[in-house]
Protein backbone atom coordinates (compact mmCIF):
# COMPACT_ATOMS: atom_id res chain seq x y z
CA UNK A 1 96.36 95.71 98.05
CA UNK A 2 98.86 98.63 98.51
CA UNK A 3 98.54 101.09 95.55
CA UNK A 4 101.57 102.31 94.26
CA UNK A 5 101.81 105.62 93.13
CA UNK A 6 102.82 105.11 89.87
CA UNK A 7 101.24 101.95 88.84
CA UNK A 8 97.65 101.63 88.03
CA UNK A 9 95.56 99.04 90.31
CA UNK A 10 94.89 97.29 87.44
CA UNK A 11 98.29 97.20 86.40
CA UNK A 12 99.46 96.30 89.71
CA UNK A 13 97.06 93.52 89.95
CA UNK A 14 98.41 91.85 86.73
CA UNK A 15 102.09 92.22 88.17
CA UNK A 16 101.13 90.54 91.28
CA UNK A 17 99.00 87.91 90.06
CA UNK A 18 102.56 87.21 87.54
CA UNK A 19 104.73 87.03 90.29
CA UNK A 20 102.39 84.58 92.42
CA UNK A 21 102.56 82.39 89.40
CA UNK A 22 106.46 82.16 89.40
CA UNK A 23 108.33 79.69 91.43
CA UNK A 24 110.60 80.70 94.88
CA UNK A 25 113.26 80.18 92.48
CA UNK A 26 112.20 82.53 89.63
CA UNK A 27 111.27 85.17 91.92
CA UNK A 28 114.42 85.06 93.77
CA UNK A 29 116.03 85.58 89.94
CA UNK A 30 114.16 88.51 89.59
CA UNK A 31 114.69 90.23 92.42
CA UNK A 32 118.41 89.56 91.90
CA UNK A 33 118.53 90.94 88.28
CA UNK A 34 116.36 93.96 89.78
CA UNK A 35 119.11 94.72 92.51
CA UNK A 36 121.24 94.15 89.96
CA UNK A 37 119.75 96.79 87.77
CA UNK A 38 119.60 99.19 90.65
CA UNK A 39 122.81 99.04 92.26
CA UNK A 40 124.09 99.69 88.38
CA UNK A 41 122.07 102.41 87.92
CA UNK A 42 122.99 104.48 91.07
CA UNK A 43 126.54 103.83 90.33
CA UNK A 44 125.95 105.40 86.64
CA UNK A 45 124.59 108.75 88.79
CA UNK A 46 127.76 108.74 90.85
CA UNK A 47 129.93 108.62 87.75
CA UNK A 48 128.29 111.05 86.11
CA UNK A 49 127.96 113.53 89.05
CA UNK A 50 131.96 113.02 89.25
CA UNK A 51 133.37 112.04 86.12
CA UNK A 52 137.30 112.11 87.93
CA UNK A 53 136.36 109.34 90.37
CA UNK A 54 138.07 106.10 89.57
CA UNK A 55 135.72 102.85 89.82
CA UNK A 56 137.02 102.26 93.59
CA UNK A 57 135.71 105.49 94.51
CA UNK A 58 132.81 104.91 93.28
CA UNK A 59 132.47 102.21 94.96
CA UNK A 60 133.08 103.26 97.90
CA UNK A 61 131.15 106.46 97.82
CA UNK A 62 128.05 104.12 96.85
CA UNK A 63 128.59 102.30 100.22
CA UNK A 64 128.93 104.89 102.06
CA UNK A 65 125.62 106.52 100.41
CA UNK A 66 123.53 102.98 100.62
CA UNK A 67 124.96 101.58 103.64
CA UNK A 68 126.47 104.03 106.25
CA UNK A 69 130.41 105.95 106.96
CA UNK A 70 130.97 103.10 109.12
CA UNK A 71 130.81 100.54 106.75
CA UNK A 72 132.18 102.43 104.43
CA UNK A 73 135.07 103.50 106.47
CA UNK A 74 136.12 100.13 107.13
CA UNK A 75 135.80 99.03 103.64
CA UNK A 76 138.00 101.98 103.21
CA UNK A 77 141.02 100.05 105.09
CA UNK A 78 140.41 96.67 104.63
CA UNK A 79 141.15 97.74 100.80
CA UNK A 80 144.14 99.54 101.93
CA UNK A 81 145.29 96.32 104.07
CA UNK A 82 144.44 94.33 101.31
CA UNK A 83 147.00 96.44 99.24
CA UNK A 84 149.84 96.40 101.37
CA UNK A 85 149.76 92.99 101.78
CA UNK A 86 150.34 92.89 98.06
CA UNK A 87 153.55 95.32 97.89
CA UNK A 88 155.17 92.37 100.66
């Protein structure tokens, strides 16, 4: 078993020997409330690093940080599409 660094291998054993015991479906609902958890929590550390960001740049930076300037770029303007369709 891989030993993580900041789990004890008899702690680790427990958590593994929990998760075995869940169903696909429960352990697909926790690693969606654990993304979940994540994704909020590195958006808290871009908010606080710059409080004058507005929740779209947040997002955006976040993107851009977890997924690449490409993708983020072209998030970038299909938002701005998005808006001027709107103003029509």
């Amino acid at each position: 078993m891989h030993q993580h660094s900041d789990t004890a291998r008899e702690a680790a054993a427990v958590q593994l020997d929990l998760l075995r015991s869940k169903t696909p479906l429960q352990r697909w609902s926790l690693a969606l409330r654990l993304s979940d958890q994540v994704i909020r929590a590195s958006k808290r550390a871009i908010a606080r690093a710059h409080p004058e960001w507005t929740p779209g740049q947040i997002n955006e930076y976040y993107i851009e940080l977890h997924y690449g300037r490409d993708l983020a770029d072209a998030v970038r303007r299909y938002v701005r599409v998005g808006d001027d369709s709107h103003r029509q």
